[in-house]
C-alpha atoms as a PDB file:
ATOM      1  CA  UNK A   1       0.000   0.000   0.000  1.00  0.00           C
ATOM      2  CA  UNK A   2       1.496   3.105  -0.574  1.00  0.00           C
ATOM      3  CA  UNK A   3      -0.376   6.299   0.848  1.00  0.00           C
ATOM      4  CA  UNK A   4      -0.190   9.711  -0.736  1.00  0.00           C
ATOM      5  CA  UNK A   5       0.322  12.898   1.776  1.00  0.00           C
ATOM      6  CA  UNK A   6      -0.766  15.983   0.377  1.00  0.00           C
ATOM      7  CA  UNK A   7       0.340  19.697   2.178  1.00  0.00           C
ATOM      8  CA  UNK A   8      -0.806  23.122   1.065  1.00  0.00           C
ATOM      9  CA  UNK A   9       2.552  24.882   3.155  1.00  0.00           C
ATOM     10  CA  UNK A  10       5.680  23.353   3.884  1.00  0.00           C
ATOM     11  CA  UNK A  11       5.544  23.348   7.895  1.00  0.00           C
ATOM     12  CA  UNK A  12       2.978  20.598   7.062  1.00  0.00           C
ATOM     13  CA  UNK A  13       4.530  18.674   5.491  1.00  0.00           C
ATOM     14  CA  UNK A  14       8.201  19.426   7.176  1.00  0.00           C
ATOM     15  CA  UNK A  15       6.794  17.512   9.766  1.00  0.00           C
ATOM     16  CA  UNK A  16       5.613  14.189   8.479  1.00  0.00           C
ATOM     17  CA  UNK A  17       8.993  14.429   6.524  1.00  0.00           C
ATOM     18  CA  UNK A  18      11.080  14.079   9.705  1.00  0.00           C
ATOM     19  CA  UNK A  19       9.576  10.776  10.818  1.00  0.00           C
ATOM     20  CA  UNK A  20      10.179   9.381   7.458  1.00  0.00           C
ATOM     21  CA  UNK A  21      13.212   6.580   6.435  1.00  0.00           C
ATOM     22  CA  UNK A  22      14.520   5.894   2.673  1.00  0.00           C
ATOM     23  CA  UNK A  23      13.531   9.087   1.410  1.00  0.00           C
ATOM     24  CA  UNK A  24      14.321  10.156  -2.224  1.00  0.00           C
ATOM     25  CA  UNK A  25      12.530  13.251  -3.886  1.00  0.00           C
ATOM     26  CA  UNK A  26      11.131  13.849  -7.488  1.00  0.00           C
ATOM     27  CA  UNK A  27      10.070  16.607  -9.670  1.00  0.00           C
ATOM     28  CA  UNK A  28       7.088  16.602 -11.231  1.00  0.00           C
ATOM     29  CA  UNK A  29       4.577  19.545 -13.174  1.00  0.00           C
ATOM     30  CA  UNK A  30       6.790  22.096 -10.569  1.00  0.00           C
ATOM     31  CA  UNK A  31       6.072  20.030  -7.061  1.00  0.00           C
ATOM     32  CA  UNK A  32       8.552  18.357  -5.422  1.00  0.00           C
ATOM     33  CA  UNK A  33       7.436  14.795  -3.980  1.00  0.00           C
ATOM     34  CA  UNK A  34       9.088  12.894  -1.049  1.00  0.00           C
ATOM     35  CA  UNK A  35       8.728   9.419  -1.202  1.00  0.00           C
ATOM     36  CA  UNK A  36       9.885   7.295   1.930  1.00  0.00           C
ATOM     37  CA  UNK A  37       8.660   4.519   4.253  1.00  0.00           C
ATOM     38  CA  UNK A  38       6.868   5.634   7.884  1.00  0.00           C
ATOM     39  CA  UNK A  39       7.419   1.980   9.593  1.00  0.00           C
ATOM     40  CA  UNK A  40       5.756  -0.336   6.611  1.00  0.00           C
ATOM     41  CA  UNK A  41       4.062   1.835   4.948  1.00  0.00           C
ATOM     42  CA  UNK A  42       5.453   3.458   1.797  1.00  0.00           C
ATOM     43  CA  UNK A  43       4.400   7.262   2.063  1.00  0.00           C
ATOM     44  CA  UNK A  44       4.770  10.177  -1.151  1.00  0.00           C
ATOM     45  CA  UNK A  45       4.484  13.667   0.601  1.00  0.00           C
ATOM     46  CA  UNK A  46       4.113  16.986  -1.153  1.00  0.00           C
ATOM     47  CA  UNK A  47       3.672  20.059  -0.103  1.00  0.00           C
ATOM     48  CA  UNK A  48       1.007  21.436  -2.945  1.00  0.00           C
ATOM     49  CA  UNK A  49       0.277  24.994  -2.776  1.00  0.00           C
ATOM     50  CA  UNK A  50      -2.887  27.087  -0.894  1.00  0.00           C
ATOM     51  CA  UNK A  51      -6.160  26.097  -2.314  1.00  0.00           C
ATOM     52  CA  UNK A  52      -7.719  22.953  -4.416  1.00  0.00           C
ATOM     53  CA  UNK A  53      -7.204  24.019  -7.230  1.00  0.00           C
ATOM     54  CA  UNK A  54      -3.466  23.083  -6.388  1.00  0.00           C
ATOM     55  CA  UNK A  55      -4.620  20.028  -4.165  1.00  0.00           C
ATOM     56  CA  UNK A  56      -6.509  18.527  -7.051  1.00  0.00           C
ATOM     57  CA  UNK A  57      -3.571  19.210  -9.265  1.00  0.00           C
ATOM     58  CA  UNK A  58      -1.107  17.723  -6.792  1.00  0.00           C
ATOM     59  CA  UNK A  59      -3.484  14.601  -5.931  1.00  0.00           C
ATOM     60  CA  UNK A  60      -4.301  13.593  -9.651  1.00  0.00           C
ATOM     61  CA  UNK A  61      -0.026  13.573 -10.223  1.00  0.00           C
ATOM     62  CA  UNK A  62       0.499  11.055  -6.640  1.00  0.00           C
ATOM     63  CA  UNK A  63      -2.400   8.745  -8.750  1.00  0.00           C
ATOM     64  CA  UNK A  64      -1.044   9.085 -12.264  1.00  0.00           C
ATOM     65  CA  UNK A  65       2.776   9.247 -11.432  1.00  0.00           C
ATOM     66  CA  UNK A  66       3.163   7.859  -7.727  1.00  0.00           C
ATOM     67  CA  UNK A  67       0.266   5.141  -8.030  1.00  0.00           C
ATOM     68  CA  UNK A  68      -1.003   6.097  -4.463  1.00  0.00           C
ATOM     69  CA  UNK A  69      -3.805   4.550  -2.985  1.00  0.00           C
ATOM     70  CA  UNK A  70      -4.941   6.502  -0.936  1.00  0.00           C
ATOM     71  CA  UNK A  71      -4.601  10.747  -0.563  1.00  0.00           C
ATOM     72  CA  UNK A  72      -4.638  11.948   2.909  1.00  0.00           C
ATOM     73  CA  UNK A  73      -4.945  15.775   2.941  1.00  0.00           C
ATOM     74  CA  UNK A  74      -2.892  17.522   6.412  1.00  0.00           C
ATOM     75  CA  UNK A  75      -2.670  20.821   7.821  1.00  0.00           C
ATOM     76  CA  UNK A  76      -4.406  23.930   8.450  1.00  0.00           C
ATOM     77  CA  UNK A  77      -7.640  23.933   7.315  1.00  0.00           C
ATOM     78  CA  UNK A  78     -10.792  26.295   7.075  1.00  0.00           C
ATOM     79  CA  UNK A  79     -13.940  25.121   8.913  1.00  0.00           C
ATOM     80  CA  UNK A  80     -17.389  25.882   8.240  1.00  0.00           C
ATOM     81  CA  UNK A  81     -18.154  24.618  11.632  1.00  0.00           C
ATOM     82  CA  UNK A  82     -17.505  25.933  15.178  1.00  0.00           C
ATOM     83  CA  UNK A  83     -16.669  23.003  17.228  1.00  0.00           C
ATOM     84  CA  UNK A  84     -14.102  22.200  15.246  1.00  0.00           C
ATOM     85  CA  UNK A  85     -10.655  23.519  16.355  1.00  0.00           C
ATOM     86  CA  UNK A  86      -6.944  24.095  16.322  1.00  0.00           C
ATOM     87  CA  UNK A  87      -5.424  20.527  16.667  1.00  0.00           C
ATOM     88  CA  UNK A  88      -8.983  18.407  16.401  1.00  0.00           C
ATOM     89  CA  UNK A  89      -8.695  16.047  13.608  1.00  0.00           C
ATOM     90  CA  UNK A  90     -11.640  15.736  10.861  1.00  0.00           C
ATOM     91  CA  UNK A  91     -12.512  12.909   8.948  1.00  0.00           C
ATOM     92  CA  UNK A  92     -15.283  13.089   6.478  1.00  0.00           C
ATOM     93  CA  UNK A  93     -17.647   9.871   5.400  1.00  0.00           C
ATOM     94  CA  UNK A  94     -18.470  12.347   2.545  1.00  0.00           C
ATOM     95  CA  UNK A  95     -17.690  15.415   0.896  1.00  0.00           C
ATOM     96  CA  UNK A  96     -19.794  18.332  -0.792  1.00  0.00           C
ATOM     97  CA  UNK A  97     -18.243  21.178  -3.226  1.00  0.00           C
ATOM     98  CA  UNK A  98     -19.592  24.452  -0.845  1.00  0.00           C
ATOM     99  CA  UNK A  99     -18.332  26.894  -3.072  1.00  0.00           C
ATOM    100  CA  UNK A 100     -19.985  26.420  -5.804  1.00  0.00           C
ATOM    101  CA  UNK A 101     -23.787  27.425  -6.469  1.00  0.00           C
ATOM    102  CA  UNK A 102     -26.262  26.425  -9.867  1.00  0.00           C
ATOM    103  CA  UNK A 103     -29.148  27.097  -8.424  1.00  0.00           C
ATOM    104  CA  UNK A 104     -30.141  30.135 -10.756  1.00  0.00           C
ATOM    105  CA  UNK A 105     -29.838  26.895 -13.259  1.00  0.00           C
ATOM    106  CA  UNK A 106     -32.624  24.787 -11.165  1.00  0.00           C
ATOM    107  CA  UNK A 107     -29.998  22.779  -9.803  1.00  0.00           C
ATOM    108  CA  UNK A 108     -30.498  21.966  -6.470  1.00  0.00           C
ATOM    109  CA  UNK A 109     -27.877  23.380  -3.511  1.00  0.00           C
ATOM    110  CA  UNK A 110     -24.332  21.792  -4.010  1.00  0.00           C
ATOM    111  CA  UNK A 111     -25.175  20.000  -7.239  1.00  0.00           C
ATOM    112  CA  UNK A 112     -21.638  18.375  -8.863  1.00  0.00           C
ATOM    113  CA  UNK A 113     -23.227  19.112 -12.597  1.00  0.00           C
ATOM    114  CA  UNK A 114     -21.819  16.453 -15.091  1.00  0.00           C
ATOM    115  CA  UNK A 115     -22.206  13.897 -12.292  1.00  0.00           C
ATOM    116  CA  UNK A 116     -25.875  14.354 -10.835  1.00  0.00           C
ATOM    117  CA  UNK A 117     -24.075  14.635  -7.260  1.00  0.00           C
ATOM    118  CA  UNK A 118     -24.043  16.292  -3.836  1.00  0.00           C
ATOM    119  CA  UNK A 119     -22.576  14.539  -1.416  1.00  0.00           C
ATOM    120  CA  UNK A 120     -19.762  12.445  -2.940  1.00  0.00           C
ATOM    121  CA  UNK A 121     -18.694   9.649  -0.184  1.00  0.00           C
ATOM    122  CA  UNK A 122     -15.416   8.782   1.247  1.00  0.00           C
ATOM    123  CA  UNK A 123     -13.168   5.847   1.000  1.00  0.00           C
ATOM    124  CA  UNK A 124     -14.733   3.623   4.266  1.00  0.00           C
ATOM    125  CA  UNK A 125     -11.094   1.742   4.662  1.00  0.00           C
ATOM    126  CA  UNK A 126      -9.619   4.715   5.820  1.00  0.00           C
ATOM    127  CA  UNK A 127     -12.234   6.071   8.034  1.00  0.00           C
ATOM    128  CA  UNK A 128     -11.255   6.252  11.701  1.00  0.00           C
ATOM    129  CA  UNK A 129     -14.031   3.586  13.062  1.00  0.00           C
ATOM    130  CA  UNK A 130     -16.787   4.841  14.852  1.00  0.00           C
ATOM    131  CA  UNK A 131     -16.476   3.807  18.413  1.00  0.00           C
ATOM    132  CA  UNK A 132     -13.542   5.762  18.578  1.00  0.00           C
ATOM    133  CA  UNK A 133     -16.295   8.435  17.870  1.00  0.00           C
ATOM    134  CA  UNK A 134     -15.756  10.294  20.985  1.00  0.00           C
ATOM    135  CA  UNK A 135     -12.317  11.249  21.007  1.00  0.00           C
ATOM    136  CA  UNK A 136     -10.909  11.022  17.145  1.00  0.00           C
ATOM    137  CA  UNK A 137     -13.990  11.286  14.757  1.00  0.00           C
ATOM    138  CA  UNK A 138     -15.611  14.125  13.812  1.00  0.00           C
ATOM    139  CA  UNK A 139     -18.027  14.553  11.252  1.00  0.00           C
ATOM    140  CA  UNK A 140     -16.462  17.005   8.873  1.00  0.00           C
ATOM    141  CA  UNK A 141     -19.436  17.891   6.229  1.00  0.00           C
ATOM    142  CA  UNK A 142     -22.052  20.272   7.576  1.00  0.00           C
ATOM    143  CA  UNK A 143     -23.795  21.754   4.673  1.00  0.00           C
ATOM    144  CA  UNK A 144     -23.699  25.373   5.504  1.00  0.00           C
ATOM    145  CA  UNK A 145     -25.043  27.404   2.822  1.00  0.00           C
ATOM    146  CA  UNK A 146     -28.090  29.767   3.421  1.00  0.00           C
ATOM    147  CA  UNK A 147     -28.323  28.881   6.692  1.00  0.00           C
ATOM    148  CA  UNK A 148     -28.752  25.394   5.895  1.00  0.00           C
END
């Protein structure tokens, strides 16, 4: 299994670097990704830039290049919620695109056009199980958009 690490600053991923072993870097489209072990797992951090645009970008080159399995997003985040806080660790079981609106269209609120989508789900293997609920999961998509 090898596991993809994705950063938007270098602190982030400065981190996750230092408990790494067999580490050897690569260039690729401008982003330099560390690949290493992190005891028997084989691990490709990058750090990818502020914003998804450069998280997609970075993700789709770990699958396509790096053959990751799975893309684990660290670091600083923005929250639409306010129980969630510095150091408290997120975890979706789904994920909506908030930012985006069709509505004038007739699409309903958070509609993925092309796909017929709101909520797209998460990968369940890597979900933290639930009855750890109380002190590592937190449900990380709360719809907030007009109030909803």
């Amino acid at each position: 299994m090898r596991i993809g690490v994705i950063g938007a600053m270098q602190i982030e991923v400065d981190n996750l670097k230092a408990s790494m072993s067999d580490i050897s870097t690569k260039e690729y489209s401008g982003v330099t990704y560390v690949c290493g072990t992190i005891g028997d797992k084989e691990v490709v951090a990058a750090v990818c830039g502020i914003g998804k645009v450069f998280a997609a970008i970075c993700a789709e080159a770990m699958i396509l290049e790096f053959h990751v399995d799975y893309v684990i997003n660290i670091g600083v985040g923005g929250t639409l919620c306010k129980e969630l806080g510095v150091m408290d660790v997120a975890v979706a079981d789904k994920v909506v695109q908030h930012d985006m609106n069709t509505t004038p269209l007739g699409d309903p609120v958070g509609l993925l056009s092309g796909i017929n989508e709101v909520y797209l789900p998460t990968d369940e293997k890597i979900a933290i199980p639930r009855k750890f609920s109380a002190i590592f999961y937190f449900f990380a998509v709360r719809f907030v958009w007009n109030g909803q």
